[in-house]
N, C-alpha and C. Protein backbone atom coordinates (compact mmCIF):
# COMPACT_ATOMS: atom_id res chain seq x y z
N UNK A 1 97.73 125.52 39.69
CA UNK A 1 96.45 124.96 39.33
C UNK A 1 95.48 125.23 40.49
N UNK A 2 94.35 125.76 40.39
CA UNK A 2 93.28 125.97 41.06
C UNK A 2 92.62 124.71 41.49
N UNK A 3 92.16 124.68 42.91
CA UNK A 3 91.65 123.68 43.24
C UNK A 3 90.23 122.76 42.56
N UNK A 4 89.96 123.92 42.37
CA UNK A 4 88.57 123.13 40.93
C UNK A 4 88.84 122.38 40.25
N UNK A 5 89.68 122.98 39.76
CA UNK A 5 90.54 122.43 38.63
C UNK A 5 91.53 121.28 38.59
N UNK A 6 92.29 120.89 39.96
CA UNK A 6 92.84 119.77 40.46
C UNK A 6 91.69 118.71 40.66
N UNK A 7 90.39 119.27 41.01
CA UNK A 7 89.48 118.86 41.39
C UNK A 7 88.84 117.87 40.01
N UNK A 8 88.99 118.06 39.01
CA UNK A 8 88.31 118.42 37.96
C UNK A 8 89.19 117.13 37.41
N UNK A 9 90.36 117.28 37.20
CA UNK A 9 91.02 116.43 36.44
C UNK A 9 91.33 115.21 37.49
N UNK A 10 91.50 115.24 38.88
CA UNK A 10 90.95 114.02 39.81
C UNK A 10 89.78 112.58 39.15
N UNK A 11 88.87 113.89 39.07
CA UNK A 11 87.47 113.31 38.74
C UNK A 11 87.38 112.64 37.00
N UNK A 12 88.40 113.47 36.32
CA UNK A 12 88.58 112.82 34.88
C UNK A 12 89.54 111.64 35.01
N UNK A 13 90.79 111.16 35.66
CA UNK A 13 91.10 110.27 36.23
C UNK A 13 90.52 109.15 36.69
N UNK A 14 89.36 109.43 37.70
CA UNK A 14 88.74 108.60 38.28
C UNK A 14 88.01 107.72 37.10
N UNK A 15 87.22 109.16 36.67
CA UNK A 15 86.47 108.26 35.15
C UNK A 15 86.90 107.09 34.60
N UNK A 16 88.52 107.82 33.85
CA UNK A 16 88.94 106.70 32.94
C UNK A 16 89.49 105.58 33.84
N UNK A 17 89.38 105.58 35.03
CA UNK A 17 90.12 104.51 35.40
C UNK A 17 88.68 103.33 35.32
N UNK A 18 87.86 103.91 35.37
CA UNK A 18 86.47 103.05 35.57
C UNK A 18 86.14 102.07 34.56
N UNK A 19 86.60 103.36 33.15
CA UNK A 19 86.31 102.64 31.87
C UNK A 19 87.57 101.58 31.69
N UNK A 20 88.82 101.73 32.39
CA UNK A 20 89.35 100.47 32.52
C UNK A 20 89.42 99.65 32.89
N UNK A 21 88.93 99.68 34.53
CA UNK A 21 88.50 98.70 34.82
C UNK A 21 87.51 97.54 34.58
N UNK A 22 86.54 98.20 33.97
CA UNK A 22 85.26 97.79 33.33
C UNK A 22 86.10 96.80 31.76
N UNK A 23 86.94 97.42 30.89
CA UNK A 23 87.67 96.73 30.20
C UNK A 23 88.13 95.50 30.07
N UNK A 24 89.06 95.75 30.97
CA UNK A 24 89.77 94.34 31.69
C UNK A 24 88.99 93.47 32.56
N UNK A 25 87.98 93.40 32.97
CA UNK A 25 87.42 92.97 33.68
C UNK A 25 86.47 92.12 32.76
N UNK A 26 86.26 92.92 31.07
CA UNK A 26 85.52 91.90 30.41
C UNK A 26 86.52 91.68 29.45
N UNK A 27 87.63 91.75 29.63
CA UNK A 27 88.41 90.39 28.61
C UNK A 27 88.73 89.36 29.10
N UNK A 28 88.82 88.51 27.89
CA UNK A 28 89.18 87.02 28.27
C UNK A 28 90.44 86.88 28.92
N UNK A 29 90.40 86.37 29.84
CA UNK A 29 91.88 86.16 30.63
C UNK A 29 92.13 87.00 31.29
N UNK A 30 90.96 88.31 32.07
CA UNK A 30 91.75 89.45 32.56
C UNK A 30 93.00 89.14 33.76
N UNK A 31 93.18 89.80 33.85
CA UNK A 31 94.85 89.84 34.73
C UNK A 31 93.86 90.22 36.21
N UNK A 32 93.82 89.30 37.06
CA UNK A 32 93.22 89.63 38.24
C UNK A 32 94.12 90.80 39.48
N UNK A 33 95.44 90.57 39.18
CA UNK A 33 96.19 91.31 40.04
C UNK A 33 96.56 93.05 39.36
N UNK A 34 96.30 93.20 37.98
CA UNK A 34 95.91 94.35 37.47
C UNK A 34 94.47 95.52 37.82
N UNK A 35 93.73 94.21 37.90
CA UNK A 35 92.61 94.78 38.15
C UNK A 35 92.35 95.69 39.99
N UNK A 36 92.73 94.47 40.41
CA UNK A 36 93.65 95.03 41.95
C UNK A 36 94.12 96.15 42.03
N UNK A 37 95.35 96.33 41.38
CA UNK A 37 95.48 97.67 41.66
C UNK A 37 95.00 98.58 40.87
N UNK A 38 94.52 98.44 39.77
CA UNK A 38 93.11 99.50 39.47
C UNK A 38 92.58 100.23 40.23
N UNK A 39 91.24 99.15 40.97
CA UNK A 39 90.83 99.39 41.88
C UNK A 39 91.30 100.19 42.82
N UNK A 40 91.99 100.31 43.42
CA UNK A 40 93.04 100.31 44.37
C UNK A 40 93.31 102.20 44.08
N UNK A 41 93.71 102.11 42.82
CA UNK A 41 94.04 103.71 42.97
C UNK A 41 92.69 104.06 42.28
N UNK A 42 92.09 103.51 42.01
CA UNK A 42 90.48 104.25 41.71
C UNK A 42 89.97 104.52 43.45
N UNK A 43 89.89 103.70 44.30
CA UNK A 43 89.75 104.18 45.54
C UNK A 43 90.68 105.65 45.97
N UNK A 44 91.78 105.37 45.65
CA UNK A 44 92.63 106.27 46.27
C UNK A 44 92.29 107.75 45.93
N UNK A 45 91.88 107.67 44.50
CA UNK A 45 91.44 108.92 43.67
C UNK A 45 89.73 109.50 44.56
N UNK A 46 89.45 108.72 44.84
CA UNK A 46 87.79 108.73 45.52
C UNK A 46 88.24 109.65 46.78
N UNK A 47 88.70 108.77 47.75
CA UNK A 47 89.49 109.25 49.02
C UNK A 47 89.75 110.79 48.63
N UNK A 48 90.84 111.08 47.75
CA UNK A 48 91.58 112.48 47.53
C UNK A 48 90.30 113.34 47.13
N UNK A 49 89.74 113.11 46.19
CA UNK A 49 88.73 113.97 46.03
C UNK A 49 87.66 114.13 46.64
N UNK A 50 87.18 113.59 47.89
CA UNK A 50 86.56 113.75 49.10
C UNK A 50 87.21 114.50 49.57
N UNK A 51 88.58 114.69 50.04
CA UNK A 51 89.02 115.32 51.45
C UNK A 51 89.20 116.46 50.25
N UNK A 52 88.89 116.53 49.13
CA UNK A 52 89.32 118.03 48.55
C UNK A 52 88.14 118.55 48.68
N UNK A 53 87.34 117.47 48.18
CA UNK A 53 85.95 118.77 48.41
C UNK A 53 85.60 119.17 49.44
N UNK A 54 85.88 118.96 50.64
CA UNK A 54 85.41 119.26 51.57
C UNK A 54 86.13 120.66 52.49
N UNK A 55 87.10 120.54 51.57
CA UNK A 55 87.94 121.94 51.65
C UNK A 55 87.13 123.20 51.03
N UNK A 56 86.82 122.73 49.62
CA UNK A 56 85.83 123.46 48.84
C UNK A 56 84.64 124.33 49.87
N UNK A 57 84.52 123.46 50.58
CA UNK A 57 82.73 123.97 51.52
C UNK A 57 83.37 124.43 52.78
């Protein structure tokens, strides 16, 4: 897989993790320690695709 392209599906990852978090976050009763680590690898995904792009340039 080409780095764009690792790049690419990073960034589609990141997305959906957003639209889940955003989810759970408006249901009743969300699970606070779910949301945690959501977050958590939604950061992680941020992080990775920084130090990739910067390979890119």
């Amino acid at each position: 897989m080409s780095l764009n392209a690792h790049l690419a599906e990073l960034r589609r990852k990141h997305e959906a993790l957003a639209s889940q978090i955003e989810a759970e976050a408006n249901r009743p009763g969300s699970d606070h320690l779910k949301l945690t680590e959501l977050k958590r690898e939604k950061l992680r995904l941020k992080d990775e695709i920084a130090r990739l792009s910067q390979q890119t340039h």
